[in-house]
C-alpha atoms as a PDB file:
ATOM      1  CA  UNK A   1     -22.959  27.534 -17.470  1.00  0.00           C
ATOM      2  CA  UNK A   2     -21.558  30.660 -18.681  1.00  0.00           C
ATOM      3  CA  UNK A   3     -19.204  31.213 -21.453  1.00  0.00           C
ATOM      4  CA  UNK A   4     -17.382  34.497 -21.753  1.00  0.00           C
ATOM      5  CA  UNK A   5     -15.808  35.973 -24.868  1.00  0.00           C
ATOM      6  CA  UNK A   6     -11.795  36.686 -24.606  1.00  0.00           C
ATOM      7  CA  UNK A   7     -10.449  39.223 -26.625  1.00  0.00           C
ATOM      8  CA  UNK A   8      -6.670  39.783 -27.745  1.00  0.00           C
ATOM      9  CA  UNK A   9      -5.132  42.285 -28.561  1.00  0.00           C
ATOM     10  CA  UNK A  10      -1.263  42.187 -28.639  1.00  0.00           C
ATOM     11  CA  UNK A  11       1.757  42.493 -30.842  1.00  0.00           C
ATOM     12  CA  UNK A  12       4.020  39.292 -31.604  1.00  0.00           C
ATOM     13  CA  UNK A  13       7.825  40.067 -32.884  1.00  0.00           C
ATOM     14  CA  UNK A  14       9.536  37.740 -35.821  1.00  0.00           C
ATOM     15  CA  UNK A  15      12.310  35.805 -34.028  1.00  0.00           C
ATOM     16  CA  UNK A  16      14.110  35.982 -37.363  1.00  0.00           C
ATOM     17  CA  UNK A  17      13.382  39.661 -38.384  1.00  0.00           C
ATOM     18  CA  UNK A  18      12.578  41.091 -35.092  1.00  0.00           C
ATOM     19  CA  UNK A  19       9.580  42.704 -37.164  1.00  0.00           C
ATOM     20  CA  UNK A  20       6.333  43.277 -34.806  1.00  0.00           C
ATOM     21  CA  UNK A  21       3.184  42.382 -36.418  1.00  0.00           C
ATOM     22  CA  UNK A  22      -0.708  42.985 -34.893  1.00  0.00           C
ATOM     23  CA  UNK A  23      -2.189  39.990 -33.433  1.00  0.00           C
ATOM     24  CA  UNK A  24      -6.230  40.065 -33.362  1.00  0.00           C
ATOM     25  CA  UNK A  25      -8.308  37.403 -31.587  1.00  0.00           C
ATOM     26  CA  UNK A  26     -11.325  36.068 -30.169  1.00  0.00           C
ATOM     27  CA  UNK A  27     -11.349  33.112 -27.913  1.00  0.00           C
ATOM     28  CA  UNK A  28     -14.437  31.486 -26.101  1.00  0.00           C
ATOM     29  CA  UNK A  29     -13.817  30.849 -21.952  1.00  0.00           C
ATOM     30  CA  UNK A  30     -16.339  28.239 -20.729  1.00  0.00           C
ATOM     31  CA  UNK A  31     -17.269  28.383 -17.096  1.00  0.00           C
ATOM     32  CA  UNK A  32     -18.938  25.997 -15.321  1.00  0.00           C
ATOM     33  CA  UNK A  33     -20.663  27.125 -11.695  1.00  0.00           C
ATOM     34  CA  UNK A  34     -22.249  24.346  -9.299  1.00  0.00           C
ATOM     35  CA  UNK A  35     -24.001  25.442  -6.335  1.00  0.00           C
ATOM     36  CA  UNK A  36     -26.136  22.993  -3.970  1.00  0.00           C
ATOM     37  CA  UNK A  37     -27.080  23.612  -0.455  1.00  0.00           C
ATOM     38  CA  UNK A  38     -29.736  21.263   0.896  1.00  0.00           C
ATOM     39  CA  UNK A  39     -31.304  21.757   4.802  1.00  0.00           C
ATOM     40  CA  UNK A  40     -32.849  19.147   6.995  1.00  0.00           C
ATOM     41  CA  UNK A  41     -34.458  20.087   9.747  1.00  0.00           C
ATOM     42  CA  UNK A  42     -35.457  17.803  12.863  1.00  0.00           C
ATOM     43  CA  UNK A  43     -37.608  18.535  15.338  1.00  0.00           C
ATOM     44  CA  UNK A  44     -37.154  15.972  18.229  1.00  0.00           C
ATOM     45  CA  UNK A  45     -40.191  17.528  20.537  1.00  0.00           C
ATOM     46  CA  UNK A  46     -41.910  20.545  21.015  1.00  0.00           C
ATOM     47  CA  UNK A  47     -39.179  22.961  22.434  1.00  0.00           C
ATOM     48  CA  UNK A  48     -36.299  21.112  20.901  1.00  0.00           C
ATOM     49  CA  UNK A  49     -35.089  20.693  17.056  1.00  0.00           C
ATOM     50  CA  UNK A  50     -31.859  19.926  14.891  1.00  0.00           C
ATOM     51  CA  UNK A  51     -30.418  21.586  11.972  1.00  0.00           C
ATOM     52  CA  UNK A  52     -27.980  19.664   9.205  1.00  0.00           C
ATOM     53  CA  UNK A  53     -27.025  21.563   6.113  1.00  0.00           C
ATOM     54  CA  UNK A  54     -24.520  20.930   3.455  1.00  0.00           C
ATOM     55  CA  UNK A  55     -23.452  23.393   0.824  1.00  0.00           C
ATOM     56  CA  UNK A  56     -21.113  22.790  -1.861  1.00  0.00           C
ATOM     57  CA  UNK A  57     -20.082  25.433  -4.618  1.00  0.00           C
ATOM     58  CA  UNK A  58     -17.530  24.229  -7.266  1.00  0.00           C
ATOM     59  CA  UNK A  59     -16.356  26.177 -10.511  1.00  0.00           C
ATOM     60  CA  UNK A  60     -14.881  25.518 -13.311  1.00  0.00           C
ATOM     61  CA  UNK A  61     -13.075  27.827 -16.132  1.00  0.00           C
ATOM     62  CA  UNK A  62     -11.104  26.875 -18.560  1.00  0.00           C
ATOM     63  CA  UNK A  63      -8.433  29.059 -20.577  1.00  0.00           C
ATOM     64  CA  UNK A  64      -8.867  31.336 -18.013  1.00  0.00           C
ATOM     65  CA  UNK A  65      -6.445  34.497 -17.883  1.00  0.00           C
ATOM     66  CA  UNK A  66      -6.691  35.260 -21.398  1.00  0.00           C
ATOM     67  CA  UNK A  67      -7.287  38.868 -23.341  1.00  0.00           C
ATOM     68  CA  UNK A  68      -6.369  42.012 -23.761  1.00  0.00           C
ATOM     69  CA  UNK A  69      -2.464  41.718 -23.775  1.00  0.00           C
ATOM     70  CA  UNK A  70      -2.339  37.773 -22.992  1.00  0.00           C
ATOM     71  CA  UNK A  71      -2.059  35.345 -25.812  1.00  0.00           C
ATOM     72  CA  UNK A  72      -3.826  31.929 -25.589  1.00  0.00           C
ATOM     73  CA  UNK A  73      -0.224  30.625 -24.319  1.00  0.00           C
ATOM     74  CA  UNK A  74      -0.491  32.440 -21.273  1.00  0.00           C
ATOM     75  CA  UNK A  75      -4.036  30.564 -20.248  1.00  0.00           C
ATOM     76  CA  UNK A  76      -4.753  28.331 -17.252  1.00  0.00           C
ATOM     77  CA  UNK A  77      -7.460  25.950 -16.508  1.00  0.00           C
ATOM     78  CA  UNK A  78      -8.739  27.354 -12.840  1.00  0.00           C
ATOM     79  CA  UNK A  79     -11.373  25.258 -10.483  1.00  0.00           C
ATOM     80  CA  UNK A  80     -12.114  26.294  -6.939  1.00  0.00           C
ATOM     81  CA  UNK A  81     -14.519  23.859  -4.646  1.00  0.00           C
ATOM     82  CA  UNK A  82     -16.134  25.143  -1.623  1.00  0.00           C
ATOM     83  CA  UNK A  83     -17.968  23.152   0.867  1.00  0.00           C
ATOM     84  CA  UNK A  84     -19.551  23.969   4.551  1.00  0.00           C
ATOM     85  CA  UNK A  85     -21.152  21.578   7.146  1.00  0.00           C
ATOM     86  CA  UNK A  86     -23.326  23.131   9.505  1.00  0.00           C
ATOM     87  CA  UNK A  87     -25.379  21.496  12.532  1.00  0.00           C
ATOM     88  CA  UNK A  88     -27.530  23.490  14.874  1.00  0.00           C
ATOM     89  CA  UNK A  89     -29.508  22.462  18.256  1.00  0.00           C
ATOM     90  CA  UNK A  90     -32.135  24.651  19.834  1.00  0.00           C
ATOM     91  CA  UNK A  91     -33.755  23.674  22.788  1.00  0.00           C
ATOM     92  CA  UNK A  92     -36.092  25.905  24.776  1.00  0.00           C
ATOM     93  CA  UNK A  93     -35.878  25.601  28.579  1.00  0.00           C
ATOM     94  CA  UNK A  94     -38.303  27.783  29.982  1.00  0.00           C
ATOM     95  CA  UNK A  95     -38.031  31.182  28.784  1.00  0.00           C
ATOM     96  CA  UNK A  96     -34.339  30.709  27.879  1.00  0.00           C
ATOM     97  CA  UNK A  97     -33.275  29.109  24.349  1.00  0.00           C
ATOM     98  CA  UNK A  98     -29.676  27.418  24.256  1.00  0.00           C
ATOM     99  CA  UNK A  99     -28.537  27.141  21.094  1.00  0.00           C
ATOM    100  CA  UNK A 100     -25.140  24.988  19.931  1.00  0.00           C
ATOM    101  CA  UNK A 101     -24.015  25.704  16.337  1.00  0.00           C
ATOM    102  CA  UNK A 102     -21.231  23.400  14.919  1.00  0.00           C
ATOM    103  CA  UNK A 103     -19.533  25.026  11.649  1.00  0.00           C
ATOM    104  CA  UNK A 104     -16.998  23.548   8.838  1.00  0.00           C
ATOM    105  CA  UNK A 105     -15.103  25.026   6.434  1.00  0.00           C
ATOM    106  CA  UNK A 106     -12.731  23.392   3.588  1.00  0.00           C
ATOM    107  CA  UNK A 107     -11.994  25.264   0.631  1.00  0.00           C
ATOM    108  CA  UNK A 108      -9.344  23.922  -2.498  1.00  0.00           C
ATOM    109  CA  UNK A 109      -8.272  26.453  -5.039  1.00  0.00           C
ATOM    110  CA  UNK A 110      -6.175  24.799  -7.915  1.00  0.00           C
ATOM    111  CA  UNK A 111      -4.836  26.263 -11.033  1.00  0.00           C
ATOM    112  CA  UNK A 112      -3.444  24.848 -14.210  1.00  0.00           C
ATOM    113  CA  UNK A 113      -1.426  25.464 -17.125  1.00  0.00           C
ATOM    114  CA  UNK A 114      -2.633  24.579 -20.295  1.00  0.00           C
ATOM    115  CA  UNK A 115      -0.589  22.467 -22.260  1.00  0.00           C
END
């Protein structure tokens, strides 16, 4: 969990006037990072084994896109979830090794507006 400090500095204009004022602020962006990978590994007999893994990373930041110039209008609510499947076989056949690796990939990226 990490929470990061946004901080605003911009100029907003009177509709009525069209006077600019200074606008000054300080708004707190929570993050939240998930990461888990586990491994099993199989070993079917004594010159052969398997590999499974599955990783996952997902974040999560809310009123992202905020600071400096941006007012807390301009923020988005921003998640992103990786995840990988691996296999593996290794066999060793005399002095050679054959290996077969199997590999996927999905990613999502999605980004909000905050209401």
């Amino acid at each position: 969990m990490v929470d990061n400090g946004s901080i605003i500095n911009a100029v907003t204009i009177d509709p009525g006037t069209l006077a600019t004022k200074p606008f000054a602020g300080i708004l707190t962006t929570p993050g939240r990072f998930t990461n888990i990978s586990p491994r099993v590994d199989y070993q079917l007999g004594q010159n052969h084994t398997l590999m499974f893994r599955y990783g996952i990373t997902h974040s999560d930041v809310r009123d992202n896109g905020i600071g400096g110039f941006d007012l807390i209008s301009r923020g988005y609510h921003s998640q992103f979830t990786n995840q990988t499947v691996q296999a593996a076989d290794t066999a060793l056949i005399g002095p050679a090794v054959n290996e077969t690796r199997f590999q996927y990939y999905r990613s999502a990226t999605q980004a909000l507006a905050t209401a």
